[in-house]
C-alpha atoms as a PDB file:
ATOM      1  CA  UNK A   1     128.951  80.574  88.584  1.00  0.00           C
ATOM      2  CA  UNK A   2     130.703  83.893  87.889  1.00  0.00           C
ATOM      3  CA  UNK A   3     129.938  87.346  89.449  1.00  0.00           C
ATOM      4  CA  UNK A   4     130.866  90.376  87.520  1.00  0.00           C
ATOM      5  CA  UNK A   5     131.111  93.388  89.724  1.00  0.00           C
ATOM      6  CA  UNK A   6     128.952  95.895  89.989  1.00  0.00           C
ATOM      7  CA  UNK A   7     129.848  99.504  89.405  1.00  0.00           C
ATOM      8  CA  UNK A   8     129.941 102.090  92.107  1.00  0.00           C
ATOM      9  CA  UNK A   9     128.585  99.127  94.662  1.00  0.00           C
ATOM     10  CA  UNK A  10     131.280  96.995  96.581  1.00  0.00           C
ATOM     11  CA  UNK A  11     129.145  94.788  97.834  1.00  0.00           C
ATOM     12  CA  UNK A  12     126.830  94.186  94.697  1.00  0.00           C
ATOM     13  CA  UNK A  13     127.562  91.388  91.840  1.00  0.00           C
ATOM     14  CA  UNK A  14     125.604  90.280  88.550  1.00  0.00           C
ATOM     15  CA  UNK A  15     125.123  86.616  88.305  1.00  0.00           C
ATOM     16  CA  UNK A  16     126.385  86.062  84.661  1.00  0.00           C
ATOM     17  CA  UNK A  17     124.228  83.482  83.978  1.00  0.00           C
ATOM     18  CA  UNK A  18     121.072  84.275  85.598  1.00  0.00           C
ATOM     19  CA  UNK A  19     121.695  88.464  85.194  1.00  0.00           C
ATOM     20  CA  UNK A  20     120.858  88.194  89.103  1.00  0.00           C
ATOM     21  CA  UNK A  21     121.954  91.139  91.378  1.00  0.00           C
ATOM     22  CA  UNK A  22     123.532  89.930  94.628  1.00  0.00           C
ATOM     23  CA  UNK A  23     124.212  91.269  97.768  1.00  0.00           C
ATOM     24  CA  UNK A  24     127.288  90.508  99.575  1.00  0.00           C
ATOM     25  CA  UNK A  25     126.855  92.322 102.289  1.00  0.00           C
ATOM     26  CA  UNK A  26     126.453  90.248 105.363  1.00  0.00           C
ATOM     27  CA  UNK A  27     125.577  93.083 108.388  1.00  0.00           C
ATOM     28  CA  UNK A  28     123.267  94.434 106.056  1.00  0.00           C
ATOM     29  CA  UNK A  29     121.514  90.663 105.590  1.00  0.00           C
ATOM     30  CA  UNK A  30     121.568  90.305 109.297  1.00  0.00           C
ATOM     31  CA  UNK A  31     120.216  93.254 110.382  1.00  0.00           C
ATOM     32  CA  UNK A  32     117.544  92.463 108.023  1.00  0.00           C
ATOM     33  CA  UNK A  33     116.945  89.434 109.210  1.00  0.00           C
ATOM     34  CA  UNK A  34     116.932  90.792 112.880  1.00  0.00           C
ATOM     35  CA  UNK A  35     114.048  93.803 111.755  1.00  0.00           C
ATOM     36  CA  UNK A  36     112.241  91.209 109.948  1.00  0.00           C
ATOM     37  CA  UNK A  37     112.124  89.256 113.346  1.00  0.00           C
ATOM     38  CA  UNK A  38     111.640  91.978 115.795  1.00  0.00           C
ATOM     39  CA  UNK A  39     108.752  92.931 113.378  1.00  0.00           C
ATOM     40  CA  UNK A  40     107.455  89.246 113.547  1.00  0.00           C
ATOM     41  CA  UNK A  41     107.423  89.746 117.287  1.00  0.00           C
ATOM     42  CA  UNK A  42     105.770  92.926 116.976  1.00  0.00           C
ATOM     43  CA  UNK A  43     102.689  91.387 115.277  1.00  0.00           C
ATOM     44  CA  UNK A  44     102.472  88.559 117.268  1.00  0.00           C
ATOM     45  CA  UNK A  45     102.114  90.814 120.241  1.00  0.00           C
ATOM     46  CA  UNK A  46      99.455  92.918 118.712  1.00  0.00           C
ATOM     47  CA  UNK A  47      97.747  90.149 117.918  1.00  0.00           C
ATOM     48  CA  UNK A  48      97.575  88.822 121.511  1.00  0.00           C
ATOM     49  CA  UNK A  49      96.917  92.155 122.322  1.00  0.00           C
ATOM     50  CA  UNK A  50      93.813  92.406 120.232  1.00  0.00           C
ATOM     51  CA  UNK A  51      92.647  88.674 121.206  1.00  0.00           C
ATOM     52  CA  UNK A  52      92.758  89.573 125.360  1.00  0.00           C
ATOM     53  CA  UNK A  53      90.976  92.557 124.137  1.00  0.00           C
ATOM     54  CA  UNK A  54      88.098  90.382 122.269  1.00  0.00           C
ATOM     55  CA  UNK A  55      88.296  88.336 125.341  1.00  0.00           C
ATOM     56  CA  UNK A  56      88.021  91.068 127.888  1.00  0.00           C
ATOM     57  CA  UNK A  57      85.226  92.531 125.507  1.00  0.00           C
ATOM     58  CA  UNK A  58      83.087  89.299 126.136  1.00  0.00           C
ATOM     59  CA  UNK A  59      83.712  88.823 130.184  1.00  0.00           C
ATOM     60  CA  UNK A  60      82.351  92.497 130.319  1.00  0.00           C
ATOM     61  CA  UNK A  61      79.221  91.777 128.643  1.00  0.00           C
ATOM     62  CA  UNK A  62      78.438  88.541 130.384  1.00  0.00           C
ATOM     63  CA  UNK A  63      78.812  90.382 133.585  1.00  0.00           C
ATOM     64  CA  UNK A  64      77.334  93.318 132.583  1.00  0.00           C
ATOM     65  CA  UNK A  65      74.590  90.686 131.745  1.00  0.00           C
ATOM     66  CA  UNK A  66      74.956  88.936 134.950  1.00  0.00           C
ATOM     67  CA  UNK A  67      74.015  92.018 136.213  1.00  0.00           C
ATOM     68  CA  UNK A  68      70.822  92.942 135.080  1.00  0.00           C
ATOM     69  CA  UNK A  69      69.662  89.342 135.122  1.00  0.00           C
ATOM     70  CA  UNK A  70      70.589  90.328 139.599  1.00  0.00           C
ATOM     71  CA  UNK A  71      69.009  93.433 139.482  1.00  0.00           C
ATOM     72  CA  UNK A  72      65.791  93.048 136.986  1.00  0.00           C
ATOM     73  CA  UNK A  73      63.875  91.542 139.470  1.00  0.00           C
ATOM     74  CA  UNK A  74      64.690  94.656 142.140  1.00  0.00           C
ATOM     75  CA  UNK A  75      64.769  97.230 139.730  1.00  0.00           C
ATOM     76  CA  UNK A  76      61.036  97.238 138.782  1.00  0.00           C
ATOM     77  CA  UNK A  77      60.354  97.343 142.685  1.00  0.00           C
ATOM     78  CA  UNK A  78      62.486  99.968 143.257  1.00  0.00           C
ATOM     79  CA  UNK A  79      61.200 102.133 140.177  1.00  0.00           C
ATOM     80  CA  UNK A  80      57.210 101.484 141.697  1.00  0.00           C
ATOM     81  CA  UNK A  81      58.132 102.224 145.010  1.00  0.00           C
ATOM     82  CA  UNK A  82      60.135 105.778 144.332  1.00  0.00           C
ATOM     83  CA  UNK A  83      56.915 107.053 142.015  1.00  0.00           C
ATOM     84  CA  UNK A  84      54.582 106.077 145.111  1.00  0.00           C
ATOM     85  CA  UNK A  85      56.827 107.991 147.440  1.00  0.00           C
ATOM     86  CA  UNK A  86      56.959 110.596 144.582  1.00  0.00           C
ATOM     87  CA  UNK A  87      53.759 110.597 144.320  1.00  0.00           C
ATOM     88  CA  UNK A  88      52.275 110.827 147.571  1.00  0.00           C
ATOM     89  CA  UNK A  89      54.560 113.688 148.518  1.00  0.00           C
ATOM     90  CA  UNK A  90      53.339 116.415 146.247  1.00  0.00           C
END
């Protein structure tokens, strides 16, 4: 393979057989490489982020659920009793 230089770039070169334009510049391929992993990271922990969420999201309603299941029975007793004591009092 041959690489022709590329004007006004130091680090570029053409490919002469493929026309390709290639980068020579290694810091600038690793910190690439370093965003496109902190970046990877970053998603991932969104991601976890949003599944503890879903999670979290579910446990809520099944105690919320819980709940009335406890309290159904009571509440109607309660209601009846604070309209009789309502009631009576007027």
């Amino acid at each position: 393979m041959k690489y022709l230089k590329v004007d006004g770039h130091n680090n570029l070169a053409r490919d002469t057989e493929t026309g390709a334009i290639l980068n020579f510049d290694f810091d600038a391929y690793q910190n690439y490489m370093k965003m496109k992993e902190i970046k990877k990271r970053e998603e991932q922990r969104v991601s976890n982020l949003e599944t503890q969420i879903d999670t979290l999201k579910g446990d809520l309603n099944e105690i919320k659920n819980l709940h009335l299941k406890i309290l159904f029975p009571i509440l109607p007793y309660s209601l009846n009793q604070s309209i009789l004591v309502g009631w009576g009092s007027g």
